[in-house]
Structure formats: structure tokens, C-alpha cells
PDB file of N, CA and C in Angstrom:
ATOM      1  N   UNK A   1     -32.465 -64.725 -24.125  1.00  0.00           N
ATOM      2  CA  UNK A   1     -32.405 -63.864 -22.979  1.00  0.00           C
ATOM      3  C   UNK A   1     -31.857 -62.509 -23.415  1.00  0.00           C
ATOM      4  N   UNK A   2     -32.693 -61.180 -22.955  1.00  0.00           N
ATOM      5  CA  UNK A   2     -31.902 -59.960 -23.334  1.00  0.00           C
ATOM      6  C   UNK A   2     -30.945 -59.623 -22.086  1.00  0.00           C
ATOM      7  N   UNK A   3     -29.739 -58.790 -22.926  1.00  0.00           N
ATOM      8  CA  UNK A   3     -29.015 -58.493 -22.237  1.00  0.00           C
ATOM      9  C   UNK A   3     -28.947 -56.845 -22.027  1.00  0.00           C
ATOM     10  N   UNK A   4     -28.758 -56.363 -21.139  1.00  0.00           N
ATOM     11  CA  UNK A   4     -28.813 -54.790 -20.933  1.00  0.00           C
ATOM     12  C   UNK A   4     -27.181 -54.629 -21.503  1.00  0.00           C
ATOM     13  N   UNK A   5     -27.190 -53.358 -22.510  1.00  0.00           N
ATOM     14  CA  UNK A   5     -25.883 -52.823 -22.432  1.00  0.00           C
ATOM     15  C   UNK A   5     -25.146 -51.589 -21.574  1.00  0.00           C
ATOM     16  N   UNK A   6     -24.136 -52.009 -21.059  1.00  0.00           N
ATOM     17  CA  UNK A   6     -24.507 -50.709 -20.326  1.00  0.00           C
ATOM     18  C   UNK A   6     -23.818 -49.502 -20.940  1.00  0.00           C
ATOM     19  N   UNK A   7     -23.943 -48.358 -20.129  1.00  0.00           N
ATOM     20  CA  UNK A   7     -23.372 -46.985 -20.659  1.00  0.00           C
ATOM     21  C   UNK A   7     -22.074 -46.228 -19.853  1.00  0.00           C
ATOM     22  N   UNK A   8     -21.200 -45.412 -20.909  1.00  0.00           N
ATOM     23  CA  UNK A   8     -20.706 -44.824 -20.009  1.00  0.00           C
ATOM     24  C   UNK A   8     -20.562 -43.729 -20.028  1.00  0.00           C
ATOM     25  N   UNK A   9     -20.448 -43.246 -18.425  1.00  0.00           N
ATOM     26  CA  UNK A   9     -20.769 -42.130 -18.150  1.00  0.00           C
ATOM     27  C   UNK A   9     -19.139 -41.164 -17.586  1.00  0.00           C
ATOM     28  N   UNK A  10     -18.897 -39.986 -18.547  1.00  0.00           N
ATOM     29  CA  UNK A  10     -17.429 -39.876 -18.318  1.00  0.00           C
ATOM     30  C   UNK A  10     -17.789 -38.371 -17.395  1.00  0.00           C
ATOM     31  N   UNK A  11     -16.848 -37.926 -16.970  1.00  0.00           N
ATOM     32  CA  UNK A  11     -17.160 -36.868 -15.985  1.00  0.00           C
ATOM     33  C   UNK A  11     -17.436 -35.553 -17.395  1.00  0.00           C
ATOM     34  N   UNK A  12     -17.300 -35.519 -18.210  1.00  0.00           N
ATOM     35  CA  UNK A  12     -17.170 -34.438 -19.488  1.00  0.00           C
ATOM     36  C   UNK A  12     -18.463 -34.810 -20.137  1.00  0.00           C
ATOM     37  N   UNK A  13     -19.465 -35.839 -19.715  1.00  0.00           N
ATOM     38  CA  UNK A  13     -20.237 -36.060 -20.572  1.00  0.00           C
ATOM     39  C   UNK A  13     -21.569 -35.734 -19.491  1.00  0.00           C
ATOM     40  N   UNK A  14     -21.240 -35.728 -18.326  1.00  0.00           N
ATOM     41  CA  UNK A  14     -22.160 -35.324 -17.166  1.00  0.00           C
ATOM     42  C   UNK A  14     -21.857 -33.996 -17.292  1.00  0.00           C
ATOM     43  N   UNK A  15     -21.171 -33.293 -17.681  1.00  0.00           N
ATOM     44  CA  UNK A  15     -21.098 -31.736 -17.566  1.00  0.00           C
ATOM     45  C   UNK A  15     -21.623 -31.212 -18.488  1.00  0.00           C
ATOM     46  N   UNK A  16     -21.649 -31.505 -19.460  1.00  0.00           N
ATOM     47  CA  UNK A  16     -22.498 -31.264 -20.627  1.00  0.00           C
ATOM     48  C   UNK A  16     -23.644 -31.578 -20.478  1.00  0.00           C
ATOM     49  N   UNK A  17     -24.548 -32.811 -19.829  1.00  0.00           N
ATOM     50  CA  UNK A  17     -25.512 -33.102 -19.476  1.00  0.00           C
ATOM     51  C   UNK A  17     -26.284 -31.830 -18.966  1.00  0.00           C
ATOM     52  N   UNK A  18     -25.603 -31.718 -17.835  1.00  0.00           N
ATOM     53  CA  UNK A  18     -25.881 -30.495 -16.940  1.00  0.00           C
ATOM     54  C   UNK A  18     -25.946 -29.006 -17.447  1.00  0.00           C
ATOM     55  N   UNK A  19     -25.243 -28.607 -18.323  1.00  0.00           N
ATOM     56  CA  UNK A  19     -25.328 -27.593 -19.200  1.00  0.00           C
ATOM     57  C   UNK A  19     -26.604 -27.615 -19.632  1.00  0.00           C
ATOM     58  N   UNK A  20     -26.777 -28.850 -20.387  1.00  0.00           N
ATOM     59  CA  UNK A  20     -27.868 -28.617 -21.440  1.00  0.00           C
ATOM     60  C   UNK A  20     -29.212 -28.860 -20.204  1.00  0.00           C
ATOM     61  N   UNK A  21     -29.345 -29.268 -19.205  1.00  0.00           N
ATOM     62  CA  UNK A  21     -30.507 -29.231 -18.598  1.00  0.00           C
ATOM     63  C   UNK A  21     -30.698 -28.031 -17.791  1.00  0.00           C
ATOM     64  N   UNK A  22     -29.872 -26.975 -18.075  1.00  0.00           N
ATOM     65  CA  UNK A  22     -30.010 -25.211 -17.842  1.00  0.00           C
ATOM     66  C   UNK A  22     -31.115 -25.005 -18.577  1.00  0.00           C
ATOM     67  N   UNK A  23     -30.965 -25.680 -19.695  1.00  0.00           N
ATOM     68  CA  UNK A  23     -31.822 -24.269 -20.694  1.00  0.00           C
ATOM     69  C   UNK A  23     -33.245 -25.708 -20.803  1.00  0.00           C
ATOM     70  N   UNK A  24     -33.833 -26.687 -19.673  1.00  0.00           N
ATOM     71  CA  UNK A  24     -35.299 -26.620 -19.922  1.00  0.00           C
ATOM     72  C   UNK A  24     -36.177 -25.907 -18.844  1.00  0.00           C
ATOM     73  N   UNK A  25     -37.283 -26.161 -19.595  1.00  0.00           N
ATOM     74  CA  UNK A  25     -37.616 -24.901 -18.857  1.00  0.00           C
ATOM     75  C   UNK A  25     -38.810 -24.977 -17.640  1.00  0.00           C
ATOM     76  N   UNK A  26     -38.613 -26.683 -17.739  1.00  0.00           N
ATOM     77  CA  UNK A  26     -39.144 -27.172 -16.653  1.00  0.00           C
ATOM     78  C   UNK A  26     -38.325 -27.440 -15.482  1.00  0.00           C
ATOM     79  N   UNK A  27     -37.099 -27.119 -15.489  1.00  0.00           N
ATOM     80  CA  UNK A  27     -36.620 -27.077 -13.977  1.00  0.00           C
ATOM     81  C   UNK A  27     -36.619 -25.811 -13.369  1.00  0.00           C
ATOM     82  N   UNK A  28     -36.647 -26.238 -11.902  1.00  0.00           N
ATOM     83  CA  UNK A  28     -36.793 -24.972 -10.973  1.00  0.00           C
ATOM     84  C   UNK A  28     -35.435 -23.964 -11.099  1.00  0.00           C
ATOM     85  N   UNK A  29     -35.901 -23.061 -10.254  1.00  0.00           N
ATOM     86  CA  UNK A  29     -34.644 -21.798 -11.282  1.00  0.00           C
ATOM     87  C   UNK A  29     -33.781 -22.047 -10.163  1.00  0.00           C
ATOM     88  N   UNK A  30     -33.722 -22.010  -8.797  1.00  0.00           N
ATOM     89  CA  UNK A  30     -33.340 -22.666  -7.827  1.00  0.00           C
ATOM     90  C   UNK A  30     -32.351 -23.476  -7.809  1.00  0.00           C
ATOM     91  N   UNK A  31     -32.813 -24.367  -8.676  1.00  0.00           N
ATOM     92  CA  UNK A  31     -31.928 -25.981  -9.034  1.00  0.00           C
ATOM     93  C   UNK A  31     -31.256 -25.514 -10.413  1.00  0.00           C
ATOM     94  N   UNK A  32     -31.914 -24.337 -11.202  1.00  0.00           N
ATOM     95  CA  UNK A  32     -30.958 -24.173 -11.835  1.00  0.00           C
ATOM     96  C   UNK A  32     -29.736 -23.008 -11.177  1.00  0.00           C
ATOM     97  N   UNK A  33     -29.927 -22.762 -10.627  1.00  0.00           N
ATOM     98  CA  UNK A  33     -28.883 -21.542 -10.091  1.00  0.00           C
ATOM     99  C   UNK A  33     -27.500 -22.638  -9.319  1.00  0.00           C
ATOM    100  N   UNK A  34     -28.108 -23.586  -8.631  1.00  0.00           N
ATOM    101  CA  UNK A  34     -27.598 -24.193  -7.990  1.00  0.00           C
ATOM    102  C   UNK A  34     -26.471 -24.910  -9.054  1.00  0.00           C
ATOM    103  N   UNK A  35     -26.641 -25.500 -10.067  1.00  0.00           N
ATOM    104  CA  UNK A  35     -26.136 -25.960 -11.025  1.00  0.00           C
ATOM    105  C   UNK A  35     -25.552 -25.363 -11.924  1.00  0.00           C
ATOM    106  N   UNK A  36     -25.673 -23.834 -11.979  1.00  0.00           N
ATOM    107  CA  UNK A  36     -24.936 -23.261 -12.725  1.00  0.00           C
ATOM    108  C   UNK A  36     -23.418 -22.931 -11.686  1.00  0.00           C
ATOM    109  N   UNK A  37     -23.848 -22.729 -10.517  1.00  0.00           N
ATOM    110  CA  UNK A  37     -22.761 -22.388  -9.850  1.00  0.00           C
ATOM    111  C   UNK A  37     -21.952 -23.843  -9.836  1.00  0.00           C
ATOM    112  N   UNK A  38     -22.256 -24.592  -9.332  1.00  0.00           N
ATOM    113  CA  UNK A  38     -21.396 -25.969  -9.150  1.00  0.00           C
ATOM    114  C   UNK A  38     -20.439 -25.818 -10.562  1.00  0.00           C
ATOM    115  N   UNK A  39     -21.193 -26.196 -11.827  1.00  0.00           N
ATOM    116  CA  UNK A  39     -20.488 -25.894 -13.305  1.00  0.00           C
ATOM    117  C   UNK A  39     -19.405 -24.988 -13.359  1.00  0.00           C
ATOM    118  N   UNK A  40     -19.823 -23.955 -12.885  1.00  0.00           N
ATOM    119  CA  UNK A  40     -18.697 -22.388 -12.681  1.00  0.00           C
ATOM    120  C   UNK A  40     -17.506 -23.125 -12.332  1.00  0.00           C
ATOM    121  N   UNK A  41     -18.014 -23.613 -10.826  1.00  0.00           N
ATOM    122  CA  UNK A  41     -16.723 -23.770  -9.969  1.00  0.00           C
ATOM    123  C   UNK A  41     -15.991 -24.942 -10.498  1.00  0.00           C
ATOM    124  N   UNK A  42     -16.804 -26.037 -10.841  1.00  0.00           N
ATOM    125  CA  UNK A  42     -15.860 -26.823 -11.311  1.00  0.00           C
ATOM    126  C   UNK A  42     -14.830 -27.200 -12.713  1.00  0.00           C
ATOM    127  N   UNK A  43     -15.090 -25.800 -13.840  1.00  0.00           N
ATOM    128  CA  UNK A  43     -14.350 -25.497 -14.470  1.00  0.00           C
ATOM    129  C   UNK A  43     -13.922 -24.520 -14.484  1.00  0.00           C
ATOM    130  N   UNK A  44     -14.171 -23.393 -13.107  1.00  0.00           N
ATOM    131  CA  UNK A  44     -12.861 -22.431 -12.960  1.00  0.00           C
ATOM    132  C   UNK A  44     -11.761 -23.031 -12.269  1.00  0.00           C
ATOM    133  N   UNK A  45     -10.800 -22.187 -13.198  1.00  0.00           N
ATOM    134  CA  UNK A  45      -9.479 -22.994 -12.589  1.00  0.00           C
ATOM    135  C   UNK A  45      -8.700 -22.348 -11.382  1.00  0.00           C
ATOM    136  N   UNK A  46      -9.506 -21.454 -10.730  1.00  0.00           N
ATOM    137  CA  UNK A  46      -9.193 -20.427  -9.312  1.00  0.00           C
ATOM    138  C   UNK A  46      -9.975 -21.712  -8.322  1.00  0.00           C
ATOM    139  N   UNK A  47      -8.756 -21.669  -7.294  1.00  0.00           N
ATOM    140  CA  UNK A  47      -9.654 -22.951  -5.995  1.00  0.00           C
ATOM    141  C   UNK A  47      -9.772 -21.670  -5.012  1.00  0.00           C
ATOM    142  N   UNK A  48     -10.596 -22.096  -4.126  1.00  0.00           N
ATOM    143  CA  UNK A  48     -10.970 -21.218  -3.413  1.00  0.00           C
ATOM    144  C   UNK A  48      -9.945 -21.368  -2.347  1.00  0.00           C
ATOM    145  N   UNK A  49      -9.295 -22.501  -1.639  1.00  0.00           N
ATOM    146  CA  UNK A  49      -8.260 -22.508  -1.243  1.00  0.00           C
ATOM    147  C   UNK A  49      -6.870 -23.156  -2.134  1.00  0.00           C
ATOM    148  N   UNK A  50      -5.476 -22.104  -1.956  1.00  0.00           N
ATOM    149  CA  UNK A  50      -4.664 -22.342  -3.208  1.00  0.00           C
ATOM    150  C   UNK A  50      -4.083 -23.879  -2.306  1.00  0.00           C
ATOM    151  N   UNK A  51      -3.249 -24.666  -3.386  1.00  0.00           N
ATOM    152  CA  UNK A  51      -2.291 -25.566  -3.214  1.00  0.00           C
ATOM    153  C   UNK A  51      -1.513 -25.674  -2.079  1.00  0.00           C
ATOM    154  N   UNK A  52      -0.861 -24.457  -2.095  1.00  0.00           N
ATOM    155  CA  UNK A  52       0.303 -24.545  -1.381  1.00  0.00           C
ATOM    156  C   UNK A  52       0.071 -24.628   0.139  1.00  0.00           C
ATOM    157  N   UNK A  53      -1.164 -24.685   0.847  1.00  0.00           N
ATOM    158  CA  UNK A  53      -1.604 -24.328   2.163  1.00  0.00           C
ATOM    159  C   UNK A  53      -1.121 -27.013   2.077  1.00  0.00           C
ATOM    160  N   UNK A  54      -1.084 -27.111   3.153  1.00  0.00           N
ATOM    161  CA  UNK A  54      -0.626 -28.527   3.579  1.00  0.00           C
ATOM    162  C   UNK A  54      -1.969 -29.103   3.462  1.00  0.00           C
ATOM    163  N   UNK A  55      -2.925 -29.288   3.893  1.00  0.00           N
ATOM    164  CA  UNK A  55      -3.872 -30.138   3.510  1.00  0.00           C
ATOM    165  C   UNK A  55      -5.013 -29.416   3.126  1.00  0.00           C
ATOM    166  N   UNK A  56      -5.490 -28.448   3.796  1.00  0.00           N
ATOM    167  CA  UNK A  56      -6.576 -27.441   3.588  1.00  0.00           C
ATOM    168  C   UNK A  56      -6.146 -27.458   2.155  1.00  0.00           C
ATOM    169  N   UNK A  57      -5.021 -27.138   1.068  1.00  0.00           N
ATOM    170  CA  UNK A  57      -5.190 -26.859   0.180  1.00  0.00           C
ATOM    171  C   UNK A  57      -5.693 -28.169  -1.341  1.00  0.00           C
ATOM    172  N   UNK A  58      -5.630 -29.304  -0.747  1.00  0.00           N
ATOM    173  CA  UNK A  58      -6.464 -29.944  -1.737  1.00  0.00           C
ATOM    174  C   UNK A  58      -7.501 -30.810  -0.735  1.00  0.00           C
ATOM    175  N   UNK A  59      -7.913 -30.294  -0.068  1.00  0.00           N
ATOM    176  CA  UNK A  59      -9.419 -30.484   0.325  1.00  0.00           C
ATOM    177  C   UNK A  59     -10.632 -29.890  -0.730  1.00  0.00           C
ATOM    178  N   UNK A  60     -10.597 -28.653  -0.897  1.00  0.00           N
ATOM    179  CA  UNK A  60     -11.298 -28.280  -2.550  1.00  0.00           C
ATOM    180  C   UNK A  60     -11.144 -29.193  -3.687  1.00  0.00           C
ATOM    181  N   UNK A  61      -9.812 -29.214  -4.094  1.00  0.00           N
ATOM    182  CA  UNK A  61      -9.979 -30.547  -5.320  1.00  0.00           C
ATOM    183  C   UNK A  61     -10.646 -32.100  -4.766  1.00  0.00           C
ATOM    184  N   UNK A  62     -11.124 -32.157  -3.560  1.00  0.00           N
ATOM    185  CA  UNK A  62     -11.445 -33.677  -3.398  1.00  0.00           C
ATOM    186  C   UNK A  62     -13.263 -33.048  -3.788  1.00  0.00           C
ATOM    187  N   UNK A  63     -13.290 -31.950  -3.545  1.00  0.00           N
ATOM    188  CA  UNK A  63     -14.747 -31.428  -3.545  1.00  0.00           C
ATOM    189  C   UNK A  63     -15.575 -31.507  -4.606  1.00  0.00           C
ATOM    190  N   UNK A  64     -14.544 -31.465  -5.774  1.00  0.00           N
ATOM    191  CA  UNK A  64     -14.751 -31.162  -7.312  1.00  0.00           C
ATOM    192  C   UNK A  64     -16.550 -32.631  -7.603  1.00  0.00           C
ATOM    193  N   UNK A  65     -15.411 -34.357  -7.648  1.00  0.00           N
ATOM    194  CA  UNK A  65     -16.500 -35.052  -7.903  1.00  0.00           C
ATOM    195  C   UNK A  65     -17.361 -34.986  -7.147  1.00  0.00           C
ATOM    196  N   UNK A  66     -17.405 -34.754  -5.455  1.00  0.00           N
ATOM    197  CA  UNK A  66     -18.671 -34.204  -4.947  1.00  0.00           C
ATOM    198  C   UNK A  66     -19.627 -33.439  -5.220  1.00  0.00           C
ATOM    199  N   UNK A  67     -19.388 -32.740  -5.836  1.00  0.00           N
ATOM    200  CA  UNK A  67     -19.778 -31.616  -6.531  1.00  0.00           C
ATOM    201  C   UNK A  67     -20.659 -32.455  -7.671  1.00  0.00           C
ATOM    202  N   UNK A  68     -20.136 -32.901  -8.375  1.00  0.00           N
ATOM    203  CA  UNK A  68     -20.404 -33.199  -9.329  1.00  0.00           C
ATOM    204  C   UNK A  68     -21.546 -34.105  -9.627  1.00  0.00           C
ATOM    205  N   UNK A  69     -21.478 -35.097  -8.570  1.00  0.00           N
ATOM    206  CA  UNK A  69     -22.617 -35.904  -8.008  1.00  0.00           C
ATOM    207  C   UNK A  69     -23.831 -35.203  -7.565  1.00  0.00           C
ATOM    208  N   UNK A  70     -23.622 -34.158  -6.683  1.00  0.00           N
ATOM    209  CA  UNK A  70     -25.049 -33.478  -5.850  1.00  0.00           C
ATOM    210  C   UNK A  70     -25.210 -32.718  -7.282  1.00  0.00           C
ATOM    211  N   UNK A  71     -24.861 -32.042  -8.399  1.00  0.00           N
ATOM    212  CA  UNK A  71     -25.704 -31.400  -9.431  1.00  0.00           C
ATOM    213  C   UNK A  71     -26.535 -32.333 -10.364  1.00  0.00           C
ATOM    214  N   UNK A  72     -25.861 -33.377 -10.240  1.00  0.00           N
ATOM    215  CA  UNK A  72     -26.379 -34.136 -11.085  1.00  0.00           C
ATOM    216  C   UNK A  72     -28.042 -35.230 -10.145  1.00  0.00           C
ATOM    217  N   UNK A  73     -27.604 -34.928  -8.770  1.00  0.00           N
ATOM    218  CA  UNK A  73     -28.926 -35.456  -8.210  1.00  0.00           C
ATOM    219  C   UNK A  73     -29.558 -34.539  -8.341  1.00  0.00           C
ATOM    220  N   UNK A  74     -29.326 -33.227  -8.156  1.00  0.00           N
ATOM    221  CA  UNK A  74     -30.503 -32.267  -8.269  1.00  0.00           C
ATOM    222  C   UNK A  74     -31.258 -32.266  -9.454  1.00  0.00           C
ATOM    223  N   UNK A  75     -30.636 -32.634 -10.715  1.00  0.00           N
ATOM    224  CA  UNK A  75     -31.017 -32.385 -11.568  1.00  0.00           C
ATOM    225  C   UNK A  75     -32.062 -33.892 -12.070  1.00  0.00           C
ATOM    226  N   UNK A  76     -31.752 -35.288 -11.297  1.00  0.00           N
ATOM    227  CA  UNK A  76     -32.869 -36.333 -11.011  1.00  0.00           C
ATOM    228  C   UNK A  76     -33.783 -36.192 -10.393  1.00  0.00           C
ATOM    229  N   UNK A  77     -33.891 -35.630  -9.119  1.00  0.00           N
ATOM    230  CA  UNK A  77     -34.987 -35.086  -8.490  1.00  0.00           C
ATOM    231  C   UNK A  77     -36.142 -34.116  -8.617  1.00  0.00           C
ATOM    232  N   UNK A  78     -36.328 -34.010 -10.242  1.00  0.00           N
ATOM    233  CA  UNK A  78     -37.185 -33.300 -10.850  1.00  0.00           C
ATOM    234  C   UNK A  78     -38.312 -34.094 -10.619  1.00  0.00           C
ATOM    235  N   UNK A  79     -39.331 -34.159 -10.342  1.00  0.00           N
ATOM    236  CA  UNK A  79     -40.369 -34.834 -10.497  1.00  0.00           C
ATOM    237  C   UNK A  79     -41.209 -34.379 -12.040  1.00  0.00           C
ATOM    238  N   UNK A  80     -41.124 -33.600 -11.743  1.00  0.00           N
ATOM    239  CA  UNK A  80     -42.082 -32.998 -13.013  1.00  0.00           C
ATOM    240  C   UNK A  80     -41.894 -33.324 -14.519  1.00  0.00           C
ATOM    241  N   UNK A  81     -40.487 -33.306 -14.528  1.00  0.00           N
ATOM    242  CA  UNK A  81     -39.964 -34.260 -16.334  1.00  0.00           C
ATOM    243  C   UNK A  81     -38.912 -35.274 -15.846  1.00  0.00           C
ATOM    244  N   UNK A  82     -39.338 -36.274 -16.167  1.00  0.00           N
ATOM    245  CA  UNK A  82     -38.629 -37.722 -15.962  1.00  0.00           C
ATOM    246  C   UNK A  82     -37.208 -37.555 -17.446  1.00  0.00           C
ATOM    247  N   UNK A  83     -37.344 -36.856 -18.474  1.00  0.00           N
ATOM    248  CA  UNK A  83     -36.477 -37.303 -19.604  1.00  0.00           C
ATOM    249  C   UNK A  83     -35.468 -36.244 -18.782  1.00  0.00           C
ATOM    250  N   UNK A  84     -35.404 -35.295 -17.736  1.00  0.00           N
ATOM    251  CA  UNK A  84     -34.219 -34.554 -17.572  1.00  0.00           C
ATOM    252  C   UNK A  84     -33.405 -35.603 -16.920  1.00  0.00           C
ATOM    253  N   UNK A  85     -33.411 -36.415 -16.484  1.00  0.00           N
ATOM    254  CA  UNK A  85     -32.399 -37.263 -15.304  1.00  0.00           C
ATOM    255  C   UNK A  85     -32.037 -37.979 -16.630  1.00  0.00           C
ATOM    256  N   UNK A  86     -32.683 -38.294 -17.631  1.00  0.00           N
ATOM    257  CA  UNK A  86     -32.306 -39.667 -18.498  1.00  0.00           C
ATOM    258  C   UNK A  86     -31.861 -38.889 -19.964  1.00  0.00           C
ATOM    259  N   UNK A  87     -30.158 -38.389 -20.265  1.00  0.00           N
ATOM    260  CA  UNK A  87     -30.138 -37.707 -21.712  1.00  0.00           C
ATOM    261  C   UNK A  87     -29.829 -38.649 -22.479  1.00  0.00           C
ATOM    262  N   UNK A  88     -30.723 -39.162 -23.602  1.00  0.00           N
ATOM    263  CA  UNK A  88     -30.748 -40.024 -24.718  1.00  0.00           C
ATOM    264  C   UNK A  88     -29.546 -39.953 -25.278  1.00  0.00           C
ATOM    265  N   UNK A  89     -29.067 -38.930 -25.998  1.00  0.00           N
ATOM    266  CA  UNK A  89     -27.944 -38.458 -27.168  1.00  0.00           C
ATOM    267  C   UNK A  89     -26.336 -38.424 -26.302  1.00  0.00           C
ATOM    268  N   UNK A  90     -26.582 -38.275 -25.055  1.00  0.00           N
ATOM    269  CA  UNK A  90     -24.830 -38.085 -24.377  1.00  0.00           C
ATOM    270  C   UNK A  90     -24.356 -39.440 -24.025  1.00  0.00           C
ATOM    271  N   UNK A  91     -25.010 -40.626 -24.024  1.00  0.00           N
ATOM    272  CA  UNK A  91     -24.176 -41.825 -23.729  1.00  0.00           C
ATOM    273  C   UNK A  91     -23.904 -42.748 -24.834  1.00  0.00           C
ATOM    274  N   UNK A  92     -22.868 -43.513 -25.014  1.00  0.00           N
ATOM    275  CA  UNK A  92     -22.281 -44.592 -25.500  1.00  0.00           C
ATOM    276  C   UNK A  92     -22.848 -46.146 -25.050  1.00  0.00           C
ATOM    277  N   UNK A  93     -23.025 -46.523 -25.837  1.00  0.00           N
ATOM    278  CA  UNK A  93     -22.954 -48.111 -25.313  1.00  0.00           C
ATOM    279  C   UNK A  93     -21.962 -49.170 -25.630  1.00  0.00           C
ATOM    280  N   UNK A  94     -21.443 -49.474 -24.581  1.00  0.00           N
ATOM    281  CA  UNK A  94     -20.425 -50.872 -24.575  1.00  0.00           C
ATOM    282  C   UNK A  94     -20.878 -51.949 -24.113  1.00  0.00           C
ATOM    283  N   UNK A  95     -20.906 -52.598 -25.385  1.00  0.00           N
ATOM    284  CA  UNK A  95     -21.473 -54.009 -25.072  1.00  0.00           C
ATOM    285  C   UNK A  95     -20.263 -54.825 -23.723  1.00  0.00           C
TER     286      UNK A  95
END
């Protein structure tokens, strides 16, 4: 019986993912704009609302993995190249 191994996927290894699916040149510029900004924001270290405000102020940091999820669907919802949703070289396998 085969067994699937699975992979893992670390939040630093999806960002890089996403980087590198900027520069093909089969995604829409759209979806890339969209993804460059998400990237921006989620490694600038300016929040758009600061800390010190009582809850408003880490409502932005809960935003971050949200974030992080919708670039990375945008970037599955390519129809046109199936290998952009799937990067060969960025995952690990643990048996």
C-alpha cells in the first residue's frame, strides 16, 4: 500500500512561494498587484493601527494570517498554469 507523505508548509515558505509567483508571467497583473501589496504589508513592520489603541490595536495583527491565506488563494485560482498553486522546490517532506 502507498503511503502519501505529507508536507510542510511554514508561513516563511508561503511567502517566498508568493514572491516567486510575481515574476511568472502567466499571472494576471491584477493578482499580481494584489499580492505584492498583501507581501508589503505583511512584512512591513508599520500596522496601520498602532498597539497601544485597546482592541482596535491588534485587530491588524489578527489580519496578518488572513492575509496570508487570500494571497495564496489568489495565487491557486489561476486557471491558466496549474504548476503556480503547486511549488515543487519550497516543501519538505515528513514522513
Amino acid at each position: 500500500m502507498k503511503t502519501r507523505k505529507k508536507t510542510i508548509k511554514t508561513p516563511t515558505s508561503k511567502i517566498k512561494h508568493l514572491v516567486l509567483s510575481l515574476f511568472n508571467g502567466k499571472l494576471d497583473n491584477k493578482k499580481k498587484l494584489a499580492v505584492l501589496g498583501i507581501i508589503l504589508y505583511i512584512v512591513s513592520p508599520i500596522d496601520i493601527v498602532p498597539d497601544f489603541l485597546p482592541v482596535a490595536g491588534y485587530a491588524d495583527d489578527i489580519l496578518l494570517p488572513i492575509l496570508l491565506i487570500v494571497a495564496d488563494k489568489l495565487i491557486q485560482d489561476n486557471p491558466e498554469d496549474p504548476e503556480i498553486s503547486e511549488p515543487h522546490s519550497n516543501r519538505r517532506q515528513v514522513n
